[in-house]
PDB file of N, CA and C in Angstrom:
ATOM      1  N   UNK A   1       3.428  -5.398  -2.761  1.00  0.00           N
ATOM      2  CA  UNK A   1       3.641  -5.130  -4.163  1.00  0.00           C
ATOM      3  C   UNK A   1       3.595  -3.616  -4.435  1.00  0.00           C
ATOM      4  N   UNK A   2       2.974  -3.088  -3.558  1.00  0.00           N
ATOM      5  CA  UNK A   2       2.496  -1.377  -3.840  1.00  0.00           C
ATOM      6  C   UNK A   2       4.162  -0.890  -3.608  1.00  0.00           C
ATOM      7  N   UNK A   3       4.274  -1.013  -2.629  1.00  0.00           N
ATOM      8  CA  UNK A   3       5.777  -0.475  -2.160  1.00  0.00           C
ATOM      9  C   UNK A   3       6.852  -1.029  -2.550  1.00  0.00           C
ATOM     10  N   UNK A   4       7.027  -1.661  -3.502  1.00  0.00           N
ATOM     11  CA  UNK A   4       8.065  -2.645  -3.975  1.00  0.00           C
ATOM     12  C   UNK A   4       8.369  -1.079  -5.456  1.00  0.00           C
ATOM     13  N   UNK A   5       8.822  -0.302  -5.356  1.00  0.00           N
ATOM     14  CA  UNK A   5       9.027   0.678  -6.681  1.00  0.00           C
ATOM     15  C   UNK A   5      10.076   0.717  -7.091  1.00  0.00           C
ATOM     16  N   UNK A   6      10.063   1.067  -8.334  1.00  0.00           N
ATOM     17  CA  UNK A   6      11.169   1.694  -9.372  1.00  0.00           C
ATOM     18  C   UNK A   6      10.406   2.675 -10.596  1.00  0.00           C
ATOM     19  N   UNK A   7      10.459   4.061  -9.391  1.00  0.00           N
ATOM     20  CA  UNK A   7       9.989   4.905 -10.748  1.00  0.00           C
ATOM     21  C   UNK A   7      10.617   4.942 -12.191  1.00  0.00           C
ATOM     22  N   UNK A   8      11.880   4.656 -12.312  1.00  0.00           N
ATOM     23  CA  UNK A   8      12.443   4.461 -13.415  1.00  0.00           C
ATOM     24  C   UNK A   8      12.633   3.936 -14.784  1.00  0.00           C
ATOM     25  N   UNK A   9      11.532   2.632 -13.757  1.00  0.00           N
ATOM     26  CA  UNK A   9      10.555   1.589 -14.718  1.00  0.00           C
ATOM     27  C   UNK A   9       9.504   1.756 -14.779  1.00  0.00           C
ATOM     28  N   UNK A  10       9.110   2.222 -14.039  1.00  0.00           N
ATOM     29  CA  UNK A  10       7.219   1.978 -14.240  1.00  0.00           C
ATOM     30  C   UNK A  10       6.521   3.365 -13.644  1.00  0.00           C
ATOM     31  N   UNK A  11       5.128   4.170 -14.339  1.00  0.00           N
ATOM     32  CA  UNK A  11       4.783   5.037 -14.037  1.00  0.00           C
ATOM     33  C   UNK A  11       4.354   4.605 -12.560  1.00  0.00           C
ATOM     34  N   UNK A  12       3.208   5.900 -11.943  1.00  0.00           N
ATOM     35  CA  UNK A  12       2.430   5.642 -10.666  1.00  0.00           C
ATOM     36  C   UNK A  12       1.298   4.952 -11.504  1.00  0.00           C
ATOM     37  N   UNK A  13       0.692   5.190 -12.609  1.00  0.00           N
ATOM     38  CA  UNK A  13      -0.620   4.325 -13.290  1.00  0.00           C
ATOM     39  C   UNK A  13       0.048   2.777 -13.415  1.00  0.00           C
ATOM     40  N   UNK A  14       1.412   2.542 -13.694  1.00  0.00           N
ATOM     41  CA  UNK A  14       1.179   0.782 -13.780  1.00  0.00           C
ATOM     42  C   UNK A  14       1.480   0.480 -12.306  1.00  0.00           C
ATOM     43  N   UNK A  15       2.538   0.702 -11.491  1.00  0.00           N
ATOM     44  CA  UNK A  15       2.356   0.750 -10.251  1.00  0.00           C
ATOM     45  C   UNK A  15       0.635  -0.130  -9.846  1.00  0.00           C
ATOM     46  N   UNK A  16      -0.175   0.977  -9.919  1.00  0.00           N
ATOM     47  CA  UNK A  16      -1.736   0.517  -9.607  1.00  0.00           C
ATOM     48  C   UNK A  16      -1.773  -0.952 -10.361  1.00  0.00           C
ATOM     49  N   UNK A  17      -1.849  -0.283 -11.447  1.00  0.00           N
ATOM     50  CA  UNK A  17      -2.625  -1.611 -12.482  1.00  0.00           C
ATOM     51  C   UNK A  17      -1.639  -2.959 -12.116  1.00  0.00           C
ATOM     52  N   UNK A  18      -0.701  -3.046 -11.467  1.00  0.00           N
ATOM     53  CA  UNK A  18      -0.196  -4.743 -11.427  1.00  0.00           C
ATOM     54  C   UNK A  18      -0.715  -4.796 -10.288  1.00  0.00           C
ATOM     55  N   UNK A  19      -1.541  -4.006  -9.036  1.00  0.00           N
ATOM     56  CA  UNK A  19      -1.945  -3.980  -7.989  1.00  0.00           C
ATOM     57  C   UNK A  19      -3.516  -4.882  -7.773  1.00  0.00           C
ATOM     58  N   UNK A  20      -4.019  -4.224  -9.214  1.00  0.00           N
ATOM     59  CA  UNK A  20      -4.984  -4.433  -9.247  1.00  0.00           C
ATOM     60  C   UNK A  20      -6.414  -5.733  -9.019  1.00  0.00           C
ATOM     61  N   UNK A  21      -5.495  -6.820  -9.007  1.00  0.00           N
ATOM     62  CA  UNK A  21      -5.940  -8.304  -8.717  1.00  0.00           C
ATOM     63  C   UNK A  21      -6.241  -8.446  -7.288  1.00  0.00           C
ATOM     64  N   UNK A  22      -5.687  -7.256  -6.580  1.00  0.00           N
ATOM     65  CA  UNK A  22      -5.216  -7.354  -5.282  1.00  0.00           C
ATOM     66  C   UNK A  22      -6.356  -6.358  -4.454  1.00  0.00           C
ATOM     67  N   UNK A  23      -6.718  -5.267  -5.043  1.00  0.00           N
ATOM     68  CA  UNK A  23      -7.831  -4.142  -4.320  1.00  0.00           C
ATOM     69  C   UNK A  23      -8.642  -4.068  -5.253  1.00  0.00           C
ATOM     70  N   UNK A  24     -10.295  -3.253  -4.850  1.00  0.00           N
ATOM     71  CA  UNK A  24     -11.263  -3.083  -5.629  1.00  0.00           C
ATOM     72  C   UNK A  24     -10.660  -2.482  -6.622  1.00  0.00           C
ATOM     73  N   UNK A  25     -11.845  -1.942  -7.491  1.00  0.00           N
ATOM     74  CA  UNK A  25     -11.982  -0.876  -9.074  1.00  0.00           C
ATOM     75  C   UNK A  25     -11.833   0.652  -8.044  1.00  0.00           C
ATOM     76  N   UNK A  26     -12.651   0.754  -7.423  1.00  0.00           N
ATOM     77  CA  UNK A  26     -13.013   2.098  -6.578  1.00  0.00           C
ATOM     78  C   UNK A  26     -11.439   2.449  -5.549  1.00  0.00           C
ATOM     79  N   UNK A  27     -10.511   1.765  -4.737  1.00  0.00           N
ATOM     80  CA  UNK A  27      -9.745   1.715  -4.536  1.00  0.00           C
ATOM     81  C   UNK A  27      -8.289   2.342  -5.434  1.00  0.00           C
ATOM     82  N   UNK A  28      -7.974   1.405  -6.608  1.00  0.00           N
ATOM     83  CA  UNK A  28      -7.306   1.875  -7.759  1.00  0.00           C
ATOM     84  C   UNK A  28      -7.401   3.409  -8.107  1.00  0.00           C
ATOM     85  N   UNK A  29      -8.953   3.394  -8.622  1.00  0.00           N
ATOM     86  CA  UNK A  29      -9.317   4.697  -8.842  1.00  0.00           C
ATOM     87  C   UNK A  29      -8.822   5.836  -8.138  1.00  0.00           C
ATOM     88  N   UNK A  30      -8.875   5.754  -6.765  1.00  0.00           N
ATOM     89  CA  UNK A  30      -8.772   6.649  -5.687  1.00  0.00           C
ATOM     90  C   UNK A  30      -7.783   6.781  -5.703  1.00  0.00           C
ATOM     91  N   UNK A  31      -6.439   5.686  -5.770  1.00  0.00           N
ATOM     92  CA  UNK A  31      -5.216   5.911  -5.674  1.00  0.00           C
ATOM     93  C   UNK A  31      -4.824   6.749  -6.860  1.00  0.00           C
ATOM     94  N   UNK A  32      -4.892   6.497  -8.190  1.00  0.00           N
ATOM     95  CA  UNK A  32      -5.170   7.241  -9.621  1.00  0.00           C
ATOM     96  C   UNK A  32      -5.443   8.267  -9.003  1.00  0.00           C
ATOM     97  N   UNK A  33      -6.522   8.963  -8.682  1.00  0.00           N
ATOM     98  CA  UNK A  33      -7.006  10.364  -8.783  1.00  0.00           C
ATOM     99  C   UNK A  33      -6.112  11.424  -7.591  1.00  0.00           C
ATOM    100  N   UNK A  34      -6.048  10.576  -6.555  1.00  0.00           N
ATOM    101  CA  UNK A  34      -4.900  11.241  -5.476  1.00  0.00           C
ATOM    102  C   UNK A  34      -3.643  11.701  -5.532  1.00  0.00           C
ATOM    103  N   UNK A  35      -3.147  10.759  -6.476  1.00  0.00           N
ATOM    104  CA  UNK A  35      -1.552  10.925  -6.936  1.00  0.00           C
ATOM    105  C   UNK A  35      -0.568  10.472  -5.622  1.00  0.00           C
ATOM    106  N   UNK A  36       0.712  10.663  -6.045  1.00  0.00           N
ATOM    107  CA  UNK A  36       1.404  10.008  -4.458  1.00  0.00           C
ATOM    108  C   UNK A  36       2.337  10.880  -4.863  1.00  0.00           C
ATOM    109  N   UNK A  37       2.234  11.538  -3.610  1.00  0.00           N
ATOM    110  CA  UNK A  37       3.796  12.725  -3.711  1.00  0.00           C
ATOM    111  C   UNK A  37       4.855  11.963  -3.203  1.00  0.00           C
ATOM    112  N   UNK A  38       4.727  10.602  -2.386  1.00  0.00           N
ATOM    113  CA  UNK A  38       6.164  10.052  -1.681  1.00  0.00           C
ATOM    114  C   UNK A  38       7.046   9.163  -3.120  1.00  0.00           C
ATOM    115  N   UNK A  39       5.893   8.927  -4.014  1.00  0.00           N
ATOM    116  CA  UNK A  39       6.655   8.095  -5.963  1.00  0.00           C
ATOM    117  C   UNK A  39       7.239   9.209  -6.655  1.00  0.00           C
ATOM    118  N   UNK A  40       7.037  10.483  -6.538  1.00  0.00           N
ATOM    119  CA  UNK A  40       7.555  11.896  -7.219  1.00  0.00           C
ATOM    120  C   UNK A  40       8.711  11.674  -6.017  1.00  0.00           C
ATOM    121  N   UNK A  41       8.708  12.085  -5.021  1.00  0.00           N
ATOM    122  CA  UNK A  41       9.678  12.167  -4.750  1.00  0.00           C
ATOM    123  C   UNK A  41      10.601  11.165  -4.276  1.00  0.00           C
ATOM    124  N   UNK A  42      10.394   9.635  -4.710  1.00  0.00           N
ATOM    125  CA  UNK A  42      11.456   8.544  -4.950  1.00  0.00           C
ATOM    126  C   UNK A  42      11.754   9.150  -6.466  1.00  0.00           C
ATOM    127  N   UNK A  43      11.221   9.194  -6.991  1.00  0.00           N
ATOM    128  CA  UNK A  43      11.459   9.230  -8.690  1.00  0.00           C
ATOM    129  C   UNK A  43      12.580  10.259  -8.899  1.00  0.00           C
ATOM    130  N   UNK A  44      12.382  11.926  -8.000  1.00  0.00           N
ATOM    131  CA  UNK A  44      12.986  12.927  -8.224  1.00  0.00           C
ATOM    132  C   UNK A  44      14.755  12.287  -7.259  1.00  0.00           C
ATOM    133  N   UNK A  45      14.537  11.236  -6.498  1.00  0.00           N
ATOM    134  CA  UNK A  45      15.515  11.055  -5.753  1.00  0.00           C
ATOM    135  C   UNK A  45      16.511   9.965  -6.844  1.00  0.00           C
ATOM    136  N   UNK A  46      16.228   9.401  -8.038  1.00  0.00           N
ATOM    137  CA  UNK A  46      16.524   8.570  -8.335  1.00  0.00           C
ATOM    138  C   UNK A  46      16.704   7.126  -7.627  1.00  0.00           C
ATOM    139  N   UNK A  47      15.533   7.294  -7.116  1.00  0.00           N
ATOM    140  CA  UNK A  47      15.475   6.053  -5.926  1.00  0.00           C
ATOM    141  C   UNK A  47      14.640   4.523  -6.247  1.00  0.00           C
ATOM    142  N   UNK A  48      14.340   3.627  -5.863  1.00  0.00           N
ATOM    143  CA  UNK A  48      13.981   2.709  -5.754  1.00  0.00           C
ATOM    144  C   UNK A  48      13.431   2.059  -4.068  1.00  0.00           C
ATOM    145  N   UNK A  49      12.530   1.445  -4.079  1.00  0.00           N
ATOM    146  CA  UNK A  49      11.878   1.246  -2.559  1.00  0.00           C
ATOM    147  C   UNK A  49      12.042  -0.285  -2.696  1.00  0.00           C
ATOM    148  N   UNK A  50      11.877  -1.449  -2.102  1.00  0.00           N
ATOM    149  CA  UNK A  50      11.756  -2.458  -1.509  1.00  0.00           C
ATOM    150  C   UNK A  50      11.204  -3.268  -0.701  1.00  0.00           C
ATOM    151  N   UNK A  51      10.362  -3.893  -0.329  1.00  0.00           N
ATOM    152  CA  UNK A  51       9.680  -4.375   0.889  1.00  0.00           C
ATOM    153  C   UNK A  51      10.676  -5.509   1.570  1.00  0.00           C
ATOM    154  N   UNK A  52      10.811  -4.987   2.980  1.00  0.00           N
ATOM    155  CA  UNK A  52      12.112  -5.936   3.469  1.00  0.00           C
ATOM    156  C   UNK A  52      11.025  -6.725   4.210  1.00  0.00           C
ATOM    157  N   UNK A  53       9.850  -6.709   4.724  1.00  0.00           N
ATOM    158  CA  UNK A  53       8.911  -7.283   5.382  1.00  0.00           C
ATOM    159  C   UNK A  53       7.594  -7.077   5.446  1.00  0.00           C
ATOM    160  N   UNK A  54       6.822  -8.434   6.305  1.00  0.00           N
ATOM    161  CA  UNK A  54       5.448  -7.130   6.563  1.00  0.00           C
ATOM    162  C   UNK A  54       4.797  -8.165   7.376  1.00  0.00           C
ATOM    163  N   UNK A  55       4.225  -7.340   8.444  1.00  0.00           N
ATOM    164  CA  UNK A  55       3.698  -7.780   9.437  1.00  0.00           C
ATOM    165  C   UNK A  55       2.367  -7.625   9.584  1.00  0.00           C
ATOM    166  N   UNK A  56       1.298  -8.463   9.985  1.00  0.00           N
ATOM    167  CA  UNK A  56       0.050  -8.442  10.091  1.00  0.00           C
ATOM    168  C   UNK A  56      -0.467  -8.893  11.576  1.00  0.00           C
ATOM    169  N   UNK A  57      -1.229  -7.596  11.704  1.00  0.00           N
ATOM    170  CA  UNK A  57      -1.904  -8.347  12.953  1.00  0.00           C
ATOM    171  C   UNK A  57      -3.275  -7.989  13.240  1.00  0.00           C
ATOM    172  N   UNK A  58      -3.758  -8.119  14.458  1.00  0.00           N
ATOM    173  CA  UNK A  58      -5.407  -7.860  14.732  1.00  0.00           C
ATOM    174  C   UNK A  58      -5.343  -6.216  14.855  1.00  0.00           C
ATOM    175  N   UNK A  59      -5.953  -4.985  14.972  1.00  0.00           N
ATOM    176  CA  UNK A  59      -6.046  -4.019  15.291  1.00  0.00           C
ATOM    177  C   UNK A  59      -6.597  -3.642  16.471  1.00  0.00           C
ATOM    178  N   UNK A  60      -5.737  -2.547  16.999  1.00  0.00           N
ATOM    179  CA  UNK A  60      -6.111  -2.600  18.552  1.00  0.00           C
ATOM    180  C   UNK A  60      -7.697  -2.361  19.310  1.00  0.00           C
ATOM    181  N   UNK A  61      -8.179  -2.816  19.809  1.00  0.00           N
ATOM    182  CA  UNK A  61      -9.544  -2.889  20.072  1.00  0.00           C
ATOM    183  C   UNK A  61     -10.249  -0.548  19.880  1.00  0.00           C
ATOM    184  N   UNK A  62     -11.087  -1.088  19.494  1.00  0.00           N
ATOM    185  CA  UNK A  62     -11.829   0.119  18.872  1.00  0.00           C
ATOM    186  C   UNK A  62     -10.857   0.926  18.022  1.00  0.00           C
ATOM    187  N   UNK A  63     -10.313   0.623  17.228  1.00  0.00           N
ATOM    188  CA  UNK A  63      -9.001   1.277  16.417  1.00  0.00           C
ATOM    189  C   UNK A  63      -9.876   1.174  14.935  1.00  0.00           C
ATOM    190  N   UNK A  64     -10.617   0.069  15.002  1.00  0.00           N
ATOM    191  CA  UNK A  64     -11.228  -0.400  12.812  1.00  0.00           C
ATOM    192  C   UNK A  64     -12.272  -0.806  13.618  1.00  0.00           C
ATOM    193  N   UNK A  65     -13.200  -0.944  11.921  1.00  0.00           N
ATOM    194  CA  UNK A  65     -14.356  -1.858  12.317  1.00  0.00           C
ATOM    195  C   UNK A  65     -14.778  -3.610  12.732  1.00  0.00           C
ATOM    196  N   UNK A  66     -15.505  -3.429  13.187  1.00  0.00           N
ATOM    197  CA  UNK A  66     -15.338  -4.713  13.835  1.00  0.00           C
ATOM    198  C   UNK A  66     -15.479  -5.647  12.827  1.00  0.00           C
ATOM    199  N   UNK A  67     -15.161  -6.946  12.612  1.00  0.00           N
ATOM    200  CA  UNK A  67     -15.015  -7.856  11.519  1.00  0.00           C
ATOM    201  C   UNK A  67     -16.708  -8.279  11.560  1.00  0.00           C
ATOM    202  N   UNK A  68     -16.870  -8.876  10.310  1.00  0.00           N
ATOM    203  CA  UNK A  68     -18.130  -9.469   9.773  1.00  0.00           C
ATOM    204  C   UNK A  68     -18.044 -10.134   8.598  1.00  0.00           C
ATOM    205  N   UNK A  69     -18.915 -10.751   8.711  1.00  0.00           N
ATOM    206  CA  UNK A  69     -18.749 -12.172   7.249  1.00  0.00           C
ATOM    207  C   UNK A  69     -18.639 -11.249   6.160  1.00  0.00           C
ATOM    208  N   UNK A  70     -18.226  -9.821   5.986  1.00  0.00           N
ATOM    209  CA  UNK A  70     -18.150  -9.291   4.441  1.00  0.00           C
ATOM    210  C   UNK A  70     -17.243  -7.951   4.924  1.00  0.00           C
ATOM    211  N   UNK A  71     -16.169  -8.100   5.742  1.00  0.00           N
ATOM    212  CA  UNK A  71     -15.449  -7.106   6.180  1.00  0.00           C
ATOM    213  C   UNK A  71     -14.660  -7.696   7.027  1.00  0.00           C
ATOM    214  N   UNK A  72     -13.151  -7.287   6.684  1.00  0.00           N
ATOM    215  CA  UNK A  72     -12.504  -7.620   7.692  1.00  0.00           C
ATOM    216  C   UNK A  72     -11.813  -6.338   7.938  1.00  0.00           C
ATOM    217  N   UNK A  73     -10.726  -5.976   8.967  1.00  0.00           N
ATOM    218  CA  UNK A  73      -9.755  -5.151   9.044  1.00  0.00           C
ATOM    219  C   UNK A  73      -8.865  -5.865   9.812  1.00  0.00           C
ATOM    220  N   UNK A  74      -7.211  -5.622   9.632  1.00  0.00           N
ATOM    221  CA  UNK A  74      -5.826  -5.394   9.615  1.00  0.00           C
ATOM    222  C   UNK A  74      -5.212  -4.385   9.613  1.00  0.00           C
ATOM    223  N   UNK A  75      -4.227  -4.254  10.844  1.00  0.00           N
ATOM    224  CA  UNK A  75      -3.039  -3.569  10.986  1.00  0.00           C
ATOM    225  C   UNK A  75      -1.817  -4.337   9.997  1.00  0.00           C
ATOM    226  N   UNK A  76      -1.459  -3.209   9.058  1.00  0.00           N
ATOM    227  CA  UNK A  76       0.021  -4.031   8.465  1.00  0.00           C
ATOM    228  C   UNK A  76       0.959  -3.080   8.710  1.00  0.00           C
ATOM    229  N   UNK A  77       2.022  -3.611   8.680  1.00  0.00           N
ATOM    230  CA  UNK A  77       3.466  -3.139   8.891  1.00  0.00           C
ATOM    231  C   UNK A  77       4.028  -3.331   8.236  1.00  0.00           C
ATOM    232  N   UNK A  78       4.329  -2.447   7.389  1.00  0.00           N
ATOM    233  CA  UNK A  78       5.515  -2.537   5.996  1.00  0.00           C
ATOM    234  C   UNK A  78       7.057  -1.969   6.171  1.00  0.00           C
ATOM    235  N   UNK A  79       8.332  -2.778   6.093  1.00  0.00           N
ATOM    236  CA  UNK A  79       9.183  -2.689   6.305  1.00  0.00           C
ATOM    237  C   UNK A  79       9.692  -1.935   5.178  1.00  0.00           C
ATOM    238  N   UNK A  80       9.979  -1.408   4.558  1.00  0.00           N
ATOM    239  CA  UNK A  80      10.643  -0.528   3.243  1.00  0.00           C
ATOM    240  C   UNK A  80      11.865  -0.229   3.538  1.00  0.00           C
ATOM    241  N   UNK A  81      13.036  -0.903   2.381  1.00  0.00           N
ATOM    242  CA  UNK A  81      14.437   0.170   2.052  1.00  0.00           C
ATOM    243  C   UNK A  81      14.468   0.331   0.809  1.00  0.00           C
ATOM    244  N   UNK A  82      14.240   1.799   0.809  1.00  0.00           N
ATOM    245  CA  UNK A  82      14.859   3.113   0.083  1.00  0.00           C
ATOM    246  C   UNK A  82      16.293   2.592  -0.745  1.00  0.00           C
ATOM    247  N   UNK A  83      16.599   3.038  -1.556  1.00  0.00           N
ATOM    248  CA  UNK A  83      17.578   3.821  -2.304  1.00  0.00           C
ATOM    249  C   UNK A  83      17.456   5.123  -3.040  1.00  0.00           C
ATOM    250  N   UNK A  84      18.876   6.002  -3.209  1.00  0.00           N
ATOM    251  CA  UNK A  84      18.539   6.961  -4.153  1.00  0.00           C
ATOM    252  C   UNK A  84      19.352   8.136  -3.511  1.00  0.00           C
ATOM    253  N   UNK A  85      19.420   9.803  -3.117  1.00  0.00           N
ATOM    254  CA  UNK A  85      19.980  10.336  -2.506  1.00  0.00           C
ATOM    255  C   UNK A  85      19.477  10.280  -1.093  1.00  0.00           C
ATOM    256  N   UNK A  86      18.471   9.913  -0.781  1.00  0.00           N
ATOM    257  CA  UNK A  86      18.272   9.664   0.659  1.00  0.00           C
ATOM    258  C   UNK A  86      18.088   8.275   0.935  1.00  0.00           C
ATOM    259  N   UNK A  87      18.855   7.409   1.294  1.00  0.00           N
ATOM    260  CA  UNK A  87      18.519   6.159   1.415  1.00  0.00           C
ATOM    261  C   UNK A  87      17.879   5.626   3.267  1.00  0.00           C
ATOM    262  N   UNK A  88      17.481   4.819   2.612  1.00  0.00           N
ATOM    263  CA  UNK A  88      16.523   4.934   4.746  1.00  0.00           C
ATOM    264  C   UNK A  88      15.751   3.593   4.757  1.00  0.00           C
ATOM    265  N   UNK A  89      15.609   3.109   5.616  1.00  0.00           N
ATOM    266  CA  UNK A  89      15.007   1.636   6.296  1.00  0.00           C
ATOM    267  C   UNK A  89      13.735   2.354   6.760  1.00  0.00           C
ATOM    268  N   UNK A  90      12.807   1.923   6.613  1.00  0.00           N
ATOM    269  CA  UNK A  90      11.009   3.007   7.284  1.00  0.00           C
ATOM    270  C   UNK A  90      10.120   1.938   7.319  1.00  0.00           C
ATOM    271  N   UNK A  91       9.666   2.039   8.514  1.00  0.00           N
ATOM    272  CA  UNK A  91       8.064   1.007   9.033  1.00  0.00           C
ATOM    273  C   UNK A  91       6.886   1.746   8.497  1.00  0.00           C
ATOM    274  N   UNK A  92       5.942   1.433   7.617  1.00  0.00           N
ATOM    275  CA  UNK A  92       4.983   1.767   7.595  1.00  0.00           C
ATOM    276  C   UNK A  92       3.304   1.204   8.060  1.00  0.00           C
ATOM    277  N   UNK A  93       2.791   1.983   9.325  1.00  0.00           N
ATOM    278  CA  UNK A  93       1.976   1.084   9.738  1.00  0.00           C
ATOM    279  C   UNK A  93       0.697   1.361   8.641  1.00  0.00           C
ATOM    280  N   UNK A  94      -0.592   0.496   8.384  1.00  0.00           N
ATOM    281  CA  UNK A  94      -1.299   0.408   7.569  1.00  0.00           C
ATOM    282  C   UNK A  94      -2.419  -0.259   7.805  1.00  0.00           C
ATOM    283  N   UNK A  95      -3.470   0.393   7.919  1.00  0.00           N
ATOM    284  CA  UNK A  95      -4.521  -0.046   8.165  1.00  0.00           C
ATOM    285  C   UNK A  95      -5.840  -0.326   7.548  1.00  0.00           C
ATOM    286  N   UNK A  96      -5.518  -1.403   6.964  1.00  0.00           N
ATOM    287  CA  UNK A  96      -6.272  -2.020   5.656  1.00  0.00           C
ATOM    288  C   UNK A  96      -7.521  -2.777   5.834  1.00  0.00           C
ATOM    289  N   UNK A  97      -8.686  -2.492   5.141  1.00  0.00           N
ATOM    290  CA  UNK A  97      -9.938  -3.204   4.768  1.00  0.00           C
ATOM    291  C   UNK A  97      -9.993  -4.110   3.817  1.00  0.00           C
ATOM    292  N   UNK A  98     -10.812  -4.948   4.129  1.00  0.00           N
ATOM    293  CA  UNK A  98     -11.138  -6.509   3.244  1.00  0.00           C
ATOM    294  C   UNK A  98     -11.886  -6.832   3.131  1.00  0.00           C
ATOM    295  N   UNK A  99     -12.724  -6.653   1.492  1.00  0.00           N
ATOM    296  CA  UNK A  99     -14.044  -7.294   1.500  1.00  0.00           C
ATOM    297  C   UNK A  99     -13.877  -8.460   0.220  1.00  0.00           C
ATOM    298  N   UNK A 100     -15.053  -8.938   0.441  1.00  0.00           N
ATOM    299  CA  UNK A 100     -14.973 -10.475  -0.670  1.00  0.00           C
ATOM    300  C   UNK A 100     -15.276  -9.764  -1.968  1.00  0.00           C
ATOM    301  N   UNK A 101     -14.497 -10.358  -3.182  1.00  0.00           N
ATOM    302  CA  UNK A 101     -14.855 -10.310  -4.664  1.00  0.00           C
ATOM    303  C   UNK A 101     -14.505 -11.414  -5.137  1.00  0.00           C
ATOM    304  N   UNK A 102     -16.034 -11.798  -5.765  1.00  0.00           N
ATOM    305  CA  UNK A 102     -15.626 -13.215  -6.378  1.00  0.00           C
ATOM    306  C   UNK A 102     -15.549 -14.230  -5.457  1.00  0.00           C
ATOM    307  N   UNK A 103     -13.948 -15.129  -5.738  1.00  0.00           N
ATOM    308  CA  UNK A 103     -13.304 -15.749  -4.974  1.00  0.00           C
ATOM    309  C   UNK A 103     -12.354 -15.520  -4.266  1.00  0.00           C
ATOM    310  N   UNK A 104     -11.965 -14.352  -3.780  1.00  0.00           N
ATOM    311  CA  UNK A 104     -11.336 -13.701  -3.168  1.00  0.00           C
ATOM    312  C   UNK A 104     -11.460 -12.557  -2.497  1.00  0.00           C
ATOM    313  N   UNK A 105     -10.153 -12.394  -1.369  1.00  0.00           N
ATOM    314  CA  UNK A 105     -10.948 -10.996  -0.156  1.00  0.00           C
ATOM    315  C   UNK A 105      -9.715 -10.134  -1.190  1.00  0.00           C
ATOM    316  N   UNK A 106     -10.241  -8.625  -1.238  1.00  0.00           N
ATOM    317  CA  UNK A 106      -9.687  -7.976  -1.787  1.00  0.00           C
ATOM    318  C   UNK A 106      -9.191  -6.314  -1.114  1.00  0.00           C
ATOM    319  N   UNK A 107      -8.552  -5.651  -1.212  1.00  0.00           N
ATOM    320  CA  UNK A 107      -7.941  -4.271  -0.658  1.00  0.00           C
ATOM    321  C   UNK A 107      -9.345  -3.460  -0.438  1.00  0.00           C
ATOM    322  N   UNK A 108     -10.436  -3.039   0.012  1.00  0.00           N
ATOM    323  CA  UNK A 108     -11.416  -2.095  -0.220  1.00  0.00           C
ATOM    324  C   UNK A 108     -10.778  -0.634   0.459  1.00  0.00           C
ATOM    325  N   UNK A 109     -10.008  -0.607   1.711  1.00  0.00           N
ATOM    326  CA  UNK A 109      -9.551   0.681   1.821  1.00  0.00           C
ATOM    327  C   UNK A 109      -8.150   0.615   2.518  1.00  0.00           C
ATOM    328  N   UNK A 110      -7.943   1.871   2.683  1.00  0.00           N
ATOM    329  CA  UNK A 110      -6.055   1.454   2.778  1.00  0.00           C
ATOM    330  C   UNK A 110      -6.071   3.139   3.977  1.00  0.00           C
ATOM    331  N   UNK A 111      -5.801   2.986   4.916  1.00  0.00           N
ATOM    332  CA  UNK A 111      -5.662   4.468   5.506  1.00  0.00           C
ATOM    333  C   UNK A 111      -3.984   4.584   6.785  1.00  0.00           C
ATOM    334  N   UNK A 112      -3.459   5.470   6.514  1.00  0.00           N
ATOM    335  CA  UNK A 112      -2.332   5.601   7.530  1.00  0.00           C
ATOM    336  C   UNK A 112      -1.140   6.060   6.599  1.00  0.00           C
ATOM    337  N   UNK A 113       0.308   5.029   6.671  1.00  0.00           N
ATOM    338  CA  UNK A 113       1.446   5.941   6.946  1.00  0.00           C
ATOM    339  C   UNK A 113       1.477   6.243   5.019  1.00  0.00           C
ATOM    340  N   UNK A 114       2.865   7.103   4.659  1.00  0.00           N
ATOM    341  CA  UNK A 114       2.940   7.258   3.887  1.00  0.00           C
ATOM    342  C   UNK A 114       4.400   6.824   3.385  1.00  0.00           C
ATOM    343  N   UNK A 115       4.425   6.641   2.022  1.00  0.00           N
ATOM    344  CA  UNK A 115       5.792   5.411   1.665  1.00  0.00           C
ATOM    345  C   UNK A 115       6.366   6.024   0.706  1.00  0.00           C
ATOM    346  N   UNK A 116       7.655   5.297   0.535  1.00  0.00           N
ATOM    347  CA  UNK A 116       8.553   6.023  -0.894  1.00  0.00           C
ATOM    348  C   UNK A 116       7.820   5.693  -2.082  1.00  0.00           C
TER     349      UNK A 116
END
């Protein structure tokens, strides 16, 4: 959903906020306060991004932390096509944390590639 964009429609703040069901409060935040230079520059491209796929798997031994009843980690692979003046097909690998909220495991950290 993160990489699914159309700056055209939607700022980088709603971007987050439809995200939000999906990763912590502290997460959001972080993304908020960081900013994303790769949404400026879909936006400046008149572009739009897409998720053509996404792949999940275990992470390679000593790569994340080791799993526990209140932590998990994942390698993801995000397939993205671009439109706009640079149009482009791009893997993004992603290496994501998961802890429980509520009734559900949720985004707690997000570290690696960078996306339109």
């Amino acid at each position: 959903m993160f990489y699914t964009r159309d700056p055209s429609r939607e700022t980088y703040a709603n971007l987050i906020d439809k995200t939000a069901a999906y990763i912590t409060s502290e997460l959001g935040q972080s993304l908020q306060s960081e900013g994303d230079s790769t949404y400026d520059a879909l936006k400046s491209d008149g572009g739009k991004s897409t998720v053509a796929s996404v792949k999940v798997e275990m992470p390679k031994p000593d790569s994340a932390p080791v799993d526990t009843p209140t932590r998990i980690s994942r390698l993801v692979s995000v397939t993205i096509d671009v439109t706009g003046k640079r149009p482009n097909r791009m893997v993004l690998p992603l290496l994501i944390t998961l802890v429980p909220e509520g009734t559900s495991w949720v985004i707690s950290d997000l570290n690696g590639g960078t996306g339109p």
